[in-house]
C-alpha atoms as a PDB file:
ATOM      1  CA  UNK A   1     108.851-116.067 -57.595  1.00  0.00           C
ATOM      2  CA  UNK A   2     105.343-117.431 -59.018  1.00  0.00           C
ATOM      3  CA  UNK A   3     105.910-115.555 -62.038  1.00  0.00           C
ATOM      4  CA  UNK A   4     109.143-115.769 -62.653  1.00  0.00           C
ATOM      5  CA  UNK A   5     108.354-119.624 -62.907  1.00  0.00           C
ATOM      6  CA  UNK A   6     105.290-119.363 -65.108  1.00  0.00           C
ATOM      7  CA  UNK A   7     107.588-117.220 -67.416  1.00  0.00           C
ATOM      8  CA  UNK A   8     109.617-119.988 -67.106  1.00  0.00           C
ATOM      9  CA  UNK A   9     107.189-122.444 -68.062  1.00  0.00           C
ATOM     10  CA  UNK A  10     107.611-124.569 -71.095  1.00  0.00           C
ATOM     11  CA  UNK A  11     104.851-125.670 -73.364  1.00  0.00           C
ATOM     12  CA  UNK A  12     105.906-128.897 -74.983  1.00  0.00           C
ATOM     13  CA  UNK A  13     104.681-129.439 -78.834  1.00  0.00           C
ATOM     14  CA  UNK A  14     103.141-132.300 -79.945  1.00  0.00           C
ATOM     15  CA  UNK A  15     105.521-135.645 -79.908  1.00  0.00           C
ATOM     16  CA  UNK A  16     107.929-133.746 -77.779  1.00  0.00           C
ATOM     17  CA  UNK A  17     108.818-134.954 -74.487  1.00  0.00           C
ATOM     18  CA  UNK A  18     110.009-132.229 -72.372  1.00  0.00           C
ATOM     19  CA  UNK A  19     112.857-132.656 -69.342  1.00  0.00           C
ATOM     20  CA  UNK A  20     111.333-129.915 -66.920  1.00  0.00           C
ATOM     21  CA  UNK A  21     114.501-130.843 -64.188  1.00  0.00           C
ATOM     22  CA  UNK A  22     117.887-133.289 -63.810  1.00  0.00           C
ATOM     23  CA  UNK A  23     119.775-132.346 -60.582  1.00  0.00           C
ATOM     24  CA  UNK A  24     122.704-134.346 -58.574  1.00  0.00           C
ATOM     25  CA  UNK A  25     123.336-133.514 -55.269  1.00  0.00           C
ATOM     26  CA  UNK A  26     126.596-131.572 -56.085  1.00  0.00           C
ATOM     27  CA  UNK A  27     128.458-135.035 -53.452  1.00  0.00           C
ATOM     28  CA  UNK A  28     127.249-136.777 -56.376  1.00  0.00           C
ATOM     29  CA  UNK A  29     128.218-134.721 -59.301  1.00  0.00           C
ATOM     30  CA  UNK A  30     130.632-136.400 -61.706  1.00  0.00           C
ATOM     31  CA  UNK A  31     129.867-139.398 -61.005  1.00  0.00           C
ATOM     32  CA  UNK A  32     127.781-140.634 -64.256  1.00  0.00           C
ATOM     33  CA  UNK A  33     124.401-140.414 -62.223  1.00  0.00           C
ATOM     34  CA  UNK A  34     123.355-137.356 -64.819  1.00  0.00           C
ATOM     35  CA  UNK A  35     124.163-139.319 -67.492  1.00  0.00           C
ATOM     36  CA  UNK A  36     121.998-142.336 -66.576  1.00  0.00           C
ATOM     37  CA  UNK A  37     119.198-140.115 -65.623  1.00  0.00           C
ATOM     38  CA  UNK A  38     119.211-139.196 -69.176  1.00  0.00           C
ATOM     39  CA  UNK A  39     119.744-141.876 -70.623  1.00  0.00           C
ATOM     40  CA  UNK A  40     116.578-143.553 -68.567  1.00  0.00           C
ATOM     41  CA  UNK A  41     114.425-140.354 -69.811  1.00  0.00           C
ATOM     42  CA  UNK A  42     115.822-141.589 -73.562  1.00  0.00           C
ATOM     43  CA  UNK A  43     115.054-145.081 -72.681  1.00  0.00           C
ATOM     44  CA  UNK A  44     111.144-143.900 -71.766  1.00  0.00           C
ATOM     45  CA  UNK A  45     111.054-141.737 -74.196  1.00  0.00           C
ATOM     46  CA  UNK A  46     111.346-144.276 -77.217  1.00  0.00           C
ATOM     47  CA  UNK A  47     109.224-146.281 -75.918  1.00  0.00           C
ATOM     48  CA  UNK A  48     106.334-143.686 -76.548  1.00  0.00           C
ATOM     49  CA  UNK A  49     105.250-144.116 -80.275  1.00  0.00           C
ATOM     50  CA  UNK A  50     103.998-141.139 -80.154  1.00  0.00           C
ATOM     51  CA  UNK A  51     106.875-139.079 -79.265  1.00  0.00           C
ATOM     52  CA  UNK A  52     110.072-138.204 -81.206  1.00  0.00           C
ATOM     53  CA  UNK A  53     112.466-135.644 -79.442  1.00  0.00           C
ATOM     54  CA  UNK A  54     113.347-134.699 -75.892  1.00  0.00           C
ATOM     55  CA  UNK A  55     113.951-131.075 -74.917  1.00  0.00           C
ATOM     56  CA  UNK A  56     115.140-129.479 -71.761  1.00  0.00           C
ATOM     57  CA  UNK A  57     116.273-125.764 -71.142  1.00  0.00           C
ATOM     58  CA  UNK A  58     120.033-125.692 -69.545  1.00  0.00           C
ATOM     59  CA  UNK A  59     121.421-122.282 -67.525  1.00  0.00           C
ATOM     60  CA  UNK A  60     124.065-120.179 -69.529  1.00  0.00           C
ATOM     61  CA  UNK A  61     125.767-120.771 -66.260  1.00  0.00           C
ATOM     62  CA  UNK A  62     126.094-124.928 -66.109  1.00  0.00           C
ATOM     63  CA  UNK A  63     128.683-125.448 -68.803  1.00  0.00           C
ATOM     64  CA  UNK A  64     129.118-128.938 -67.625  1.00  0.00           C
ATOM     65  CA  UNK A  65     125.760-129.856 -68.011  1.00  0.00           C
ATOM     66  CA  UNK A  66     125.156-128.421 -71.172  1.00  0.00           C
ATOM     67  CA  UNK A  67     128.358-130.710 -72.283  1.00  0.00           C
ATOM     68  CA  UNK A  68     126.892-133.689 -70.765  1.00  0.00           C
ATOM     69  CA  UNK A  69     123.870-132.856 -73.176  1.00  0.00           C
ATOM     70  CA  UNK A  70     125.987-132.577 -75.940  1.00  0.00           C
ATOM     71  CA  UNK A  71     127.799-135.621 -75.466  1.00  0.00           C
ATOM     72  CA  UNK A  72     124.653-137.189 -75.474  1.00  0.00           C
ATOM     73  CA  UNK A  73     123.143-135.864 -78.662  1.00  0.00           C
ATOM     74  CA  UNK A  74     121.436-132.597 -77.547  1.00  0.00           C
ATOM     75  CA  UNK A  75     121.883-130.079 -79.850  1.00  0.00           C
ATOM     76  CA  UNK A  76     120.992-126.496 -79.451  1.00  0.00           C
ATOM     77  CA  UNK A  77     117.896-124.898 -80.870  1.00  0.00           C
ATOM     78  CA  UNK A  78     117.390-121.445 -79.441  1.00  0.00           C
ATOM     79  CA  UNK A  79     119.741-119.536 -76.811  1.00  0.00           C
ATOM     80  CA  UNK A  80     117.424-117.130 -75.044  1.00  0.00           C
ATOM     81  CA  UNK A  81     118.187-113.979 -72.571  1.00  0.00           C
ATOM     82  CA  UNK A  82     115.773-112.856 -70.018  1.00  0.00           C
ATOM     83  CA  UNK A  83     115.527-109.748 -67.826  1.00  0.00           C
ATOM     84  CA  UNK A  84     112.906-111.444 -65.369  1.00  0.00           C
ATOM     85  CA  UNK A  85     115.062-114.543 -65.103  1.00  0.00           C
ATOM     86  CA  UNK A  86     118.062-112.841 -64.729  1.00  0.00           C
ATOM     87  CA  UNK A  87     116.508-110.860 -60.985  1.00  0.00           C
ATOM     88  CA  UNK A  88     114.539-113.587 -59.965  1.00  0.00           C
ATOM     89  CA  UNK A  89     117.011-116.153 -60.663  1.00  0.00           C
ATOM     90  CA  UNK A  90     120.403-114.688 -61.202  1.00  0.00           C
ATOM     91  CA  UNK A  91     120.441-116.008 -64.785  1.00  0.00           C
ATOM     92  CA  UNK A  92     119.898-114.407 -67.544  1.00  0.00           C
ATOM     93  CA  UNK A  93     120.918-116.875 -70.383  1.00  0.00           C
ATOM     94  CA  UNK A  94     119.479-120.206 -71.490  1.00  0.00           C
ATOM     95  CA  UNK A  95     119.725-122.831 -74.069  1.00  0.00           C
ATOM     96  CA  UNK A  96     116.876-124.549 -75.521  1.00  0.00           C
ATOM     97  CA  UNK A  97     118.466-127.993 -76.385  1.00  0.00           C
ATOM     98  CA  UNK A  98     116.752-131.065 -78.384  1.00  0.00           C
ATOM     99  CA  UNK A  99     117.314-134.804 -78.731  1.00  0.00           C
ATOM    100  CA  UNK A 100     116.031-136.109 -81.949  1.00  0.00           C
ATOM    101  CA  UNK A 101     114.859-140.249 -81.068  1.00  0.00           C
ATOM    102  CA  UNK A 102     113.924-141.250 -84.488  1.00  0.00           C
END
């Protein structure tokens, strides 16, 4: 499981601000609480001089999620399959998405 999660593991760049996790409690799901997490992370974000982007990865298997980032401006920058992920975590497909902030 260890290394499954340090294959995981994201390295954020310089002036990124990386979302590592955003999860409802599925009583809670669709009820805007995603969005305002979000938009909170945006809200901190910004007010970073130094950083100009937020980036979280999204599971090939959370459509709605991955339409909630859309809707808020993510776009997609890399869609990556992985082997490891797929037996450790029964998911083998992710999206890199990315909010520009300035």
């Amino acid at each position: 499981m260890f290394i499954g999660l340090y294959f995981l593991d994201h390295k954020p760049q310089a002036r990124e601000c990386y979302i590592t996790d955003v999860v409802v409690h599925p009583d809670h799901q669709g009820k805007g609480i995603g969005n305002l997490l979000l938009q909170w992370a945006q809200n901190f974000a910004q007010a970073q001089p130094s950083l100009d982007k937020l980036s979280l990865y999204v599971a090939g298997k959370n459509p709605r999620a991955e339409q909630l980032y859309q809707r808020l401006s993510f776009h997609t920058q890399l869609r990556e399959s992985s082997f490891l992920s797929h037996i450790l975590f029964k998911e083998k497909k992710w999206s890199y998405m990315v909010k520009r902030l300035k």
